[in-house]
Structure formats: C-alpha cells, structure tokens
Protein backbone atom coordinates (compact mmCIF):
# COMPACT_ATOMS: atom_id res chain seq x y z
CA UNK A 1 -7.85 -12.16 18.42
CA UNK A 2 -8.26 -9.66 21.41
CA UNK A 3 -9.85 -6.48 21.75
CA UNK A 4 -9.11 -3.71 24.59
CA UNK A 5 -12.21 -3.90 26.73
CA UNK A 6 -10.74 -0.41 28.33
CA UNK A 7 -13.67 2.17 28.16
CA UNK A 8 -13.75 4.25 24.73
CA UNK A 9 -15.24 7.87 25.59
CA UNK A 10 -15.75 10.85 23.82
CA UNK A 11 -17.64 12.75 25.95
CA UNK A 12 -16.46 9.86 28.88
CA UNK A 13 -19.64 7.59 28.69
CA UNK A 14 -20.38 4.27 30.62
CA UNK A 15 -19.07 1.16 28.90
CA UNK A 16 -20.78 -0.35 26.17
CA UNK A 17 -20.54 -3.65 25.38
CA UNK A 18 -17.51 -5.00 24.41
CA UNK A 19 -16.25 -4.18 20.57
CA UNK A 20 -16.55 -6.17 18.07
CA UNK A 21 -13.54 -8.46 17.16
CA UNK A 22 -11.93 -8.06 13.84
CA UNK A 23 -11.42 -11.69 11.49
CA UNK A 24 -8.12 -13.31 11.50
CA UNK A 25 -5.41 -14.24 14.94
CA UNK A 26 -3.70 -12.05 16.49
CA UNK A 27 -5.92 -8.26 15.22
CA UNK A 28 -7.00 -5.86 18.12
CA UNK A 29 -9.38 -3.44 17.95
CA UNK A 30 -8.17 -0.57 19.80
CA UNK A 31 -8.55 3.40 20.80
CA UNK A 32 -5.29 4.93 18.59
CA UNK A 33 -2.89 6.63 20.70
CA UNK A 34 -0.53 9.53 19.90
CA UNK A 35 2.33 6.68 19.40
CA UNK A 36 -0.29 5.55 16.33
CA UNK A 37 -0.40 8.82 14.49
CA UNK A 38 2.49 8.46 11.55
CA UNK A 39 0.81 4.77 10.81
CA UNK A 40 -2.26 6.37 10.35
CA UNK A 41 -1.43 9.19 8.66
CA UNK A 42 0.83 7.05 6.33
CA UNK A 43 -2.50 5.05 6.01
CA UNK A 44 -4.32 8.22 4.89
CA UNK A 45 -1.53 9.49 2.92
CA UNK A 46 -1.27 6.33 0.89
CA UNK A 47 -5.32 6.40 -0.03
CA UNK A 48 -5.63 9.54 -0.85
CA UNK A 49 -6.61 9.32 -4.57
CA UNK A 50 -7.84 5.21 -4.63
CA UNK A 51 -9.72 6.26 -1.19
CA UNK A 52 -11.44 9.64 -2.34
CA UNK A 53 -10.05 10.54 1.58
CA UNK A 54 -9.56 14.15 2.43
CA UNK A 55 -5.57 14.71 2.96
CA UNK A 56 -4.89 15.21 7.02
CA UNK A 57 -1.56 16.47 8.52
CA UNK A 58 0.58 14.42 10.68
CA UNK A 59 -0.03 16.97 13.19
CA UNK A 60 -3.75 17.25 13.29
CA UNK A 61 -4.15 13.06 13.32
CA UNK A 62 -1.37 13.63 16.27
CA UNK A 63 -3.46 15.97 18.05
CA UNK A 64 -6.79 14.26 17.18
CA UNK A 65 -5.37 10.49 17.79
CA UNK A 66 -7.13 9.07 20.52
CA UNK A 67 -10.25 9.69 18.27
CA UNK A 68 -9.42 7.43 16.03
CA UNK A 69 -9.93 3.34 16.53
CA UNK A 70 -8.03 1.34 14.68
CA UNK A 71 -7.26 -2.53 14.26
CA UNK A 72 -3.89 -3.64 14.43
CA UNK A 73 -1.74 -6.83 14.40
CA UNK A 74 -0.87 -8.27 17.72
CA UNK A 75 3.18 -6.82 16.56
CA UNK A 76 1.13 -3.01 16.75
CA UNK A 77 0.76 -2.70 12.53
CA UNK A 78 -2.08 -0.13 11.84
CA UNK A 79 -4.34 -2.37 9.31
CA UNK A 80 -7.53 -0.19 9.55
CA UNK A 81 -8.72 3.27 11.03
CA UNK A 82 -10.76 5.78 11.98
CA UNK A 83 -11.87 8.80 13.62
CA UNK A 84 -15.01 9.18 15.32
CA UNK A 85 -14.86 13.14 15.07
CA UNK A 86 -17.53 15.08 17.30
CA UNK A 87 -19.66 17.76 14.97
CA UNK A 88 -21.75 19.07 17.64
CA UNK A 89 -23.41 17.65 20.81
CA UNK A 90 -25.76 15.22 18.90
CA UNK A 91 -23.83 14.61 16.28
CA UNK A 92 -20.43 12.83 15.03
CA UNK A 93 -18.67 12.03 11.82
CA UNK A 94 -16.81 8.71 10.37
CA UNK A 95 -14.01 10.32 9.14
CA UNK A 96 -11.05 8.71 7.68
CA UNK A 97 -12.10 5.33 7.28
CA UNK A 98 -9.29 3.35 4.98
CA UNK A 99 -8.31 0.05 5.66
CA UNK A 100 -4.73 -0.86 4.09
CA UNK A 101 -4.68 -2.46 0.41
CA UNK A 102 -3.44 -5.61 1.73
CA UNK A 103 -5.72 -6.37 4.13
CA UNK A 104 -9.11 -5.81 2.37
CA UNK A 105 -11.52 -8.32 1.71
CA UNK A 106 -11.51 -9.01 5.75
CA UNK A 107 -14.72 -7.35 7.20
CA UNK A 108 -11.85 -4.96 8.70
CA UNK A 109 -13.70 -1.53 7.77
CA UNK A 110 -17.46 -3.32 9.19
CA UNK A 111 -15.33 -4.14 12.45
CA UNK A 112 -13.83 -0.11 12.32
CA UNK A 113 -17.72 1.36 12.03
CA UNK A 114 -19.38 -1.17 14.51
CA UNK A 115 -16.78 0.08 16.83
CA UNK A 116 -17.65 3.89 15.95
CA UNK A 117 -20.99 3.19 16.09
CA UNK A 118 -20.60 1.49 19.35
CA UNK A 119 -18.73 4.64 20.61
CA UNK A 120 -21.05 7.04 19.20
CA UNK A 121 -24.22 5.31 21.23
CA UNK A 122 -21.99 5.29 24.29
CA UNK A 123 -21.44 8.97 23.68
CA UNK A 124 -24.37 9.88 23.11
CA UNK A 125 -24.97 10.66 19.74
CA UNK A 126 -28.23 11.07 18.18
CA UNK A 127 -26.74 10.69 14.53
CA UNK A 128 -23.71 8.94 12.91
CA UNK A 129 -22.76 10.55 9.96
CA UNK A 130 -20.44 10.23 6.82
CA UNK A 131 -19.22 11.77 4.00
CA UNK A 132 -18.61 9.55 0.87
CA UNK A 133 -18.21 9.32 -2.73
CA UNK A 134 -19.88 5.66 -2.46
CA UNK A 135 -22.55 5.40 -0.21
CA UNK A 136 -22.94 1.28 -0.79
CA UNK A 137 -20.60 0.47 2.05
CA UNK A 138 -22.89 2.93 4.51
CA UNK A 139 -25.98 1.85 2.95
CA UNK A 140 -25.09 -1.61 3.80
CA UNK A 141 -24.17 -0.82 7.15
CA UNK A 142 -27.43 0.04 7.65
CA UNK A 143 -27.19 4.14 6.63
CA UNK A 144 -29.61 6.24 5.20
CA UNK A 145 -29.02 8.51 2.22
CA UNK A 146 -29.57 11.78 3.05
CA UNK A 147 -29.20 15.70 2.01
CA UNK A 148 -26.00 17.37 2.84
CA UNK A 149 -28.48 20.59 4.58
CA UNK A 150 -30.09 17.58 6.70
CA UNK A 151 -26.29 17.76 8.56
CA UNK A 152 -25.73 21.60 9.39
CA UNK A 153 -23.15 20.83 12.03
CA UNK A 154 -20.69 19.01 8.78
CA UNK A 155 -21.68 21.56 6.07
CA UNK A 156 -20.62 24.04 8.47
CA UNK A 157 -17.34 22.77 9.80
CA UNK A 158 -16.17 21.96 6.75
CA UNK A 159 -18.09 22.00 3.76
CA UNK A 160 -18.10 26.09 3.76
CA UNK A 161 -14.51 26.44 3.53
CA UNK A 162 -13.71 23.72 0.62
CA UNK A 163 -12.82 24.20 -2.54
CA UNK A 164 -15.49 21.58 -3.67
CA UNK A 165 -18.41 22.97 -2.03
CA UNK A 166 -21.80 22.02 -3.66
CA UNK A 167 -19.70 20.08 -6.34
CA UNK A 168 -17.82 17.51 -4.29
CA UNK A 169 -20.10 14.71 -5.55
CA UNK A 170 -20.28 13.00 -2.00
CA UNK A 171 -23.33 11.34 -0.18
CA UNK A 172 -24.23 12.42 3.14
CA UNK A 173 -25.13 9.21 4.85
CA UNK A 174 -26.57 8.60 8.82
CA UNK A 175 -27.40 6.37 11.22
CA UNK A 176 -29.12 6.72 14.34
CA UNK A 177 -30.23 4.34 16.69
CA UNK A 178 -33.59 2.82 16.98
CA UNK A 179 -36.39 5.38 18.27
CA UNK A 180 -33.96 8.42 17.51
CA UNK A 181 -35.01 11.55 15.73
CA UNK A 182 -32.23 11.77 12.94
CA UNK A 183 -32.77 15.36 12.25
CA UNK A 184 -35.53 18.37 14.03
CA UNK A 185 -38.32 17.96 11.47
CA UNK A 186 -38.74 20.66 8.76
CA UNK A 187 -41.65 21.33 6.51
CA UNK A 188 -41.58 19.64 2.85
CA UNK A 189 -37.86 17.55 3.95
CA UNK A 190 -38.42 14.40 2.49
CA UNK A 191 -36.48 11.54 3.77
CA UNK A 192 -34.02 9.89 0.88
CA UNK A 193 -32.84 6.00 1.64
C-alpha cells in the first residue's frame, strides 16, 4: 500500500506526519481531486438511505472535491471518502463519511477519520466534529457526545435551514486534541460522553 505524502491543507498548514495507511495491497490514501467527484458522489448517492448520509449534488462534491480524502485502489476505484468541511476558523466537520458495501469490514472508514483528524490538527482546528445517527463509530474513535448548541458554527450552517431541525435524531460528536478547549465555557453546560 502507498499513501501520497504530498501536503494536505485547508487553511495550507505545515506537514503532519505522514497518513495513515489503509489495510490490504495496492489502497492509497489520498486528497480527492475534481477528476474524483462522480465516484464519490456515486458513493454518496448509493448510501443514502443504508448510510443515513445527507444527499450532495455532483456539482457541489465537484466544487468542494479537494476537501474530501478518500482511499482508493492502486487502478484509482473510490473505496472510501470524505470531506473535511471547514465550519468556522476553529472548527471543521466529518462530512460524508461512507465507505463502499464491498469493502467494509477493513478499518477503511478508521483510516478516512485518522486522516481528517490528521488534517484538521494540521489546520488548525480546535474541534472535529460530526453529525450522526450512530455515534458508536465516533465514540470509538475517541469522540465525545455532545449537545447540538455546544456546535453553533454546524447548527447554523445547516441545521437552521433543514427540514429536520430539532427532530433529526443525530448525535453531535467532537474531538479535540489533547489540552484543547472544545467549546468557550458557559454557565450550567454540562459535558455529555
């Protein structure tokens, strides 16, 4: 297996160490580029329900592409993605996270975060965040359960303006690195993990 040691940046910060490898010959864990997007989006397309993903256009994973890491087969097959997506200047989002059906089982979607949260760090990033209808994965990843208002930059980017708002029945999950305030403290917030 090889990995693309090329700098990953967000906000263009130094190299970090190198990514993590994904299990099994011939998988590289990679920055997406815009020649990725209809793999991913068919990804994302064909997870929709099983996944509990939010449906993306072609056109924004196009435009939002080199966001995204993936692992891929030495031949360029999209097996995993996703998008490290910037909510503010402290804080970014796992979004799209699916892994295709035949390749689960493989530590694939642990290689995918490790990689975020690698990239995250590098950039900067106080908190990692998700949004998820089952926090297990995230919890052990090493997330904390936490409430949606603890993430103001998520709730409102998105949150406002869905359909599902206050009824969508996802955890808000985060990580943040060792030493790391995860949120500006606020009277009576009690931490949930």
């Amino acid at each position: 297996m090889t990995t693309d040691h090329t700098p990953l940046s967000l906000a263009s910060p130094a190299p970090g160490p190198p990514p993590r490898t994904a299990p099994g010959e011939g998988l590289v864990v990679r920055l997406a580029t815009e020649a990725d997007a209809q793999a991913i989006h068919q990804l994302i397309l064909d997870n929709l329900q099983v996944g509990h993903l939010l449906p993306r256009s072609l056109a924004d994973v196009t435009a939002r592409a080199s966001r995204f890491t993936v692992v891929a087969t030495a031949g360029g097959d999209v097996m995993a993605c996703a998008e490290l997506a910037p909510l503010g200047s402290h804080v970014a989002e796992v979004r799209s996270l699916v892994v295709r059906e035949g390749a689960r089982g493989q530590g694939l979607a642990h290689v995918i975060v490790a990689e975020l949260r690698r990239r995250a760090r590098a950039g900067h990033y106080r908190t990692l965040c998700a949004f998820t209808h089952d926090a297990r994965f995230f919890v052990r990843f090493g997330f904390s359960i936490v409430p949606h208002t603890w993430l103001p930059e998520k709730v409102a980017a998105d949150c406002w303006s869905c359909p599902l708002f206050q009824k969508c029945g996802q955890y808000a999950v985060i990580d943040t690195p060792p030493g790391a305030a995860a949120a500006p403290e606020t009277p009576g917030r009690e931490r949930v993990s």
